[in-house]
N, C-alpha and C. Protein backbone atom coordinates (compact mmCIF):
# COMPACT_ATOMS: atom_id res chain seq x y z
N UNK A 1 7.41 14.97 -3.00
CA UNK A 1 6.65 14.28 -1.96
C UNK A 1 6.55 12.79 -2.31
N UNK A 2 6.78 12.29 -1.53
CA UNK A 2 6.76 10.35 -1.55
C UNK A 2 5.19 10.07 -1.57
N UNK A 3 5.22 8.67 -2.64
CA UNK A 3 4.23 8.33 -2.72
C UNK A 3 3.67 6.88 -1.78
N UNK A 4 4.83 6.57 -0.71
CA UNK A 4 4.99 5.76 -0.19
C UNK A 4 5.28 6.00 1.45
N UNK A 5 4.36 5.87 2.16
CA UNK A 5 4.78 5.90 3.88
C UNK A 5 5.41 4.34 3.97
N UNK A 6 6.45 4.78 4.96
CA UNK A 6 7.88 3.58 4.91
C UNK A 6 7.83 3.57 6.68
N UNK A 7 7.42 2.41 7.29
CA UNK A 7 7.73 1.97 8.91
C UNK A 7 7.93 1.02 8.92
N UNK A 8 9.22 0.51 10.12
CA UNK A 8 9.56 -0.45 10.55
C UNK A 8 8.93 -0.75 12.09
N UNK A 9 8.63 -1.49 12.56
CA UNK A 9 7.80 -1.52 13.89
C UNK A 9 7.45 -3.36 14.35
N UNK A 10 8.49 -3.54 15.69
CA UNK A 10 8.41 -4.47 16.30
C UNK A 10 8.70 -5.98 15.09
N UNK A 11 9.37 -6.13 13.80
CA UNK A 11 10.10 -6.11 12.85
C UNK A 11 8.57 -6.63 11.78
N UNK A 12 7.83 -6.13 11.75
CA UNK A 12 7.34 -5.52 10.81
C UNK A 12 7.52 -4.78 9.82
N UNK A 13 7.75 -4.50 8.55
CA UNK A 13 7.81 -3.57 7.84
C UNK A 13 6.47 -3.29 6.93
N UNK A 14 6.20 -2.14 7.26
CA UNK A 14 4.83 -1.09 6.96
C UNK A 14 4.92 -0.20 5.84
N UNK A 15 4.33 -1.02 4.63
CA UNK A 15 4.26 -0.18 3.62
C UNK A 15 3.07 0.44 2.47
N UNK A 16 2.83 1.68 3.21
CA UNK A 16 1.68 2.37 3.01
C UNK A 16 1.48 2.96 1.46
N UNK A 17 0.95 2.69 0.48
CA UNK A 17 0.80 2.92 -1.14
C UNK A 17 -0.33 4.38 -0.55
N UNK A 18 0.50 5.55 -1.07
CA UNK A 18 -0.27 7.05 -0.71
C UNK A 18 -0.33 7.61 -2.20
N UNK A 19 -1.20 7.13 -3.12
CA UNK A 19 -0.68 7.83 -4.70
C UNK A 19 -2.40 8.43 -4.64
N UNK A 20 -2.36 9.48 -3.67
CA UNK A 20 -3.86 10.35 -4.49
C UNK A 20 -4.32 10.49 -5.39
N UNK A 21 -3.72 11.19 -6.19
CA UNK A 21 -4.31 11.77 -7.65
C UNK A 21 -4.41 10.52 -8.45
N UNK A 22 -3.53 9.71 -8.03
CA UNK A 22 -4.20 8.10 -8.97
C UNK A 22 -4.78 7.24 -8.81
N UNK A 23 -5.32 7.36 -7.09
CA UNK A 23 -5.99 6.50 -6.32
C UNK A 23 -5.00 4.98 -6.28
N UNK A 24 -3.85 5.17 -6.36
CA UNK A 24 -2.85 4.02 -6.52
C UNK A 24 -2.66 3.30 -7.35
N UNK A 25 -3.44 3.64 -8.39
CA UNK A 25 -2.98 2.88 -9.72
C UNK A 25 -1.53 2.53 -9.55
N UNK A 26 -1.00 1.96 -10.42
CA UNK A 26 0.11 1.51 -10.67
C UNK A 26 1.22 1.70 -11.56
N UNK A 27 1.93 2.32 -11.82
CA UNK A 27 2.71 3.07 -13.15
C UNK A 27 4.14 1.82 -13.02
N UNK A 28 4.83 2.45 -14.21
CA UNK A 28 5.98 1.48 -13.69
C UNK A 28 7.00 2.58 -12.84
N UNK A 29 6.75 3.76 -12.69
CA UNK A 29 7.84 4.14 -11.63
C UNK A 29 6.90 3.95 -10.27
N UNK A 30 5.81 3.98 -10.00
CA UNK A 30 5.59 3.59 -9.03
C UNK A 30 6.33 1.98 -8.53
N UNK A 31 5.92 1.38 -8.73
CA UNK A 31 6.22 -0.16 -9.11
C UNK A 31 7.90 -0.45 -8.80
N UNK A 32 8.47 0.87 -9.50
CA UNK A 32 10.21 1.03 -9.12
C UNK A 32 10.25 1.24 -7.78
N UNK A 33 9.61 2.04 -7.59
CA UNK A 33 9.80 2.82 -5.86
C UNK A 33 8.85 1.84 -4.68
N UNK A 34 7.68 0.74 -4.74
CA UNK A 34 7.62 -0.46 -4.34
C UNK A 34 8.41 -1.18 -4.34
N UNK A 35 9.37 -1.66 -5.33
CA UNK A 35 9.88 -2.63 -5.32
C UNK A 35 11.33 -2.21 -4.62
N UNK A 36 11.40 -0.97 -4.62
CA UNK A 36 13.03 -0.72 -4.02
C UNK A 36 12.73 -0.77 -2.73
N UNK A 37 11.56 -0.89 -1.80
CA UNK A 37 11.45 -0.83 -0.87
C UNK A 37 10.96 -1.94 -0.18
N UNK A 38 10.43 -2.70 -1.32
CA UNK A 38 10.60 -3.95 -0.82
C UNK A 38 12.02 -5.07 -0.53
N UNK A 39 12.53 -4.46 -1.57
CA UNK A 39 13.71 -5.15 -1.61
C UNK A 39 14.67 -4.53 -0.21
N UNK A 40 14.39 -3.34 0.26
CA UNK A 40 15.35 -3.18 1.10
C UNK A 40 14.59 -3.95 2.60
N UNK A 41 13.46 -3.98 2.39
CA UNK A 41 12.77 -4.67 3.83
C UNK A 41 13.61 -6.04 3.26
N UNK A 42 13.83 -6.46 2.55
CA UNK A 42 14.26 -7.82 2.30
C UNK A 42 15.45 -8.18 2.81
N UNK A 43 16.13 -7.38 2.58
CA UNK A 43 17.79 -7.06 2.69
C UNK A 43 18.17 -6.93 4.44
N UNK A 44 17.16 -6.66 5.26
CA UNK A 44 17.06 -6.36 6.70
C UNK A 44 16.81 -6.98 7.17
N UNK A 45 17.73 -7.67 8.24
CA UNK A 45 17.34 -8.48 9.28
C UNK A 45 16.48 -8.44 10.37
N UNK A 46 16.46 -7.31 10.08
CA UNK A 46 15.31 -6.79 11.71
C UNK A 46 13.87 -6.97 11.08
N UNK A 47 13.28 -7.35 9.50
CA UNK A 47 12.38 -7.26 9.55
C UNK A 47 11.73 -8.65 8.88
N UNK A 48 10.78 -9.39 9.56
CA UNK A 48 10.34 -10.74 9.17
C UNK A 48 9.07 -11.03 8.77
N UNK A 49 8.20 -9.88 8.60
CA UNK A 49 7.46 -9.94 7.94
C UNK A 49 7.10 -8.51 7.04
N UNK A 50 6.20 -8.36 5.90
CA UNK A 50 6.11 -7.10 5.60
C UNK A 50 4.18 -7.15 5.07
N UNK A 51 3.93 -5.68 5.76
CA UNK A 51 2.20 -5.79 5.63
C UNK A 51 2.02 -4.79 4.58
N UNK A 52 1.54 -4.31 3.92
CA UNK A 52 1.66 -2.99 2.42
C UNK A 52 -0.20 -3.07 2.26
N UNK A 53 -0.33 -1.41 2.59
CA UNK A 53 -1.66 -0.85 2.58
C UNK A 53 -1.60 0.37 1.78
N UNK A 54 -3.26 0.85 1.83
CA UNK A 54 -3.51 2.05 1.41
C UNK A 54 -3.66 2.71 2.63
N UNK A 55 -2.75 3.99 2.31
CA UNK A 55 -3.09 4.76 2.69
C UNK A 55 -4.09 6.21 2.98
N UNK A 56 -4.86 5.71 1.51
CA UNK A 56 -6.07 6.88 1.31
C UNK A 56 -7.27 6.30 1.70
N UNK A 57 -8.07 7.07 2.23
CA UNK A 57 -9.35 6.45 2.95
C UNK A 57 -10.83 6.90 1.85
N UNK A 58 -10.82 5.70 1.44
CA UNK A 58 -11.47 5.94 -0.08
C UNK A 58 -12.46 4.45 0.27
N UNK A 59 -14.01 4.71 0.12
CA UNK A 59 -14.83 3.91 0.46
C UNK A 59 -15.73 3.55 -0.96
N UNK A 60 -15.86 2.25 -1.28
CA UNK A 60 -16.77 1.93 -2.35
C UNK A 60 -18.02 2.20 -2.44
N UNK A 61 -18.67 2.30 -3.36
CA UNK A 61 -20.39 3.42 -3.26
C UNK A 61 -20.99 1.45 -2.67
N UNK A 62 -21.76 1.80 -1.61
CA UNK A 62 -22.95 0.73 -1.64
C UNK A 62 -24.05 0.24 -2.45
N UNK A 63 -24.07 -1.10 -2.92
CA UNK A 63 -24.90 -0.88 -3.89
C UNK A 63 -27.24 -0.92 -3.75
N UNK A 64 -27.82 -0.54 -4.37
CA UNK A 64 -28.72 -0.42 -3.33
C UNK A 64 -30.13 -1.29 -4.57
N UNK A 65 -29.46 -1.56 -5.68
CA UNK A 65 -30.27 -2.56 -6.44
C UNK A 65 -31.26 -3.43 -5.50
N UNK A 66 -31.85 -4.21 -5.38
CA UNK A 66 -32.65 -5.50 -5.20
C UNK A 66 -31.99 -6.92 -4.97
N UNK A 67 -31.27 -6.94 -6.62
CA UNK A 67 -30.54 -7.82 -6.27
C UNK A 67 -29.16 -8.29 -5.46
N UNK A 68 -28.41 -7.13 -5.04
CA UNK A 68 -27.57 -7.51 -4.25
C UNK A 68 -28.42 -7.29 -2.99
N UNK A 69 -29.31 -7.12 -2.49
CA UNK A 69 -29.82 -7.02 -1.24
C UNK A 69 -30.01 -8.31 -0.47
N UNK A 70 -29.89 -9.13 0.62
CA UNK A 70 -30.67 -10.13 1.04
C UNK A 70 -31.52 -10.30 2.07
């Protein structure tokens, strides 16, 4: 299973970082398989810009101290 959702769209290229179990950390084969896919959005004419997200829907705890409050 890929750790990477790969779209091209209106020449966009859409590249979604999906690494669950690591929350996307970064390994160096991850990093291989980014970069090969960057490089091929590169290599393509159809695509002129490139946007790269998460794909896991993972929310930071709020903090509820005093001092970050205003």
């Amino acid at each position: 299973m890929s750790q990477l959702l790969i779209e091209e769209r209106a020449g966009v290229g859409h590249l979604s970082l999906k690494r669950d179990n690591a929350l996307n950390a970064l390994s160096r084969e991850f990093c291989a398989e980014i970069d090969a896919v960057l490089r091929a959005f590169e290599a393509s004419e159809s695509v002129s810009a490139i946007l790269i997200t998460s794909a896991l829907n993972i929310s930071a705890p709020v903090p509820t101290s005093a001092k970050w409050r205003r």
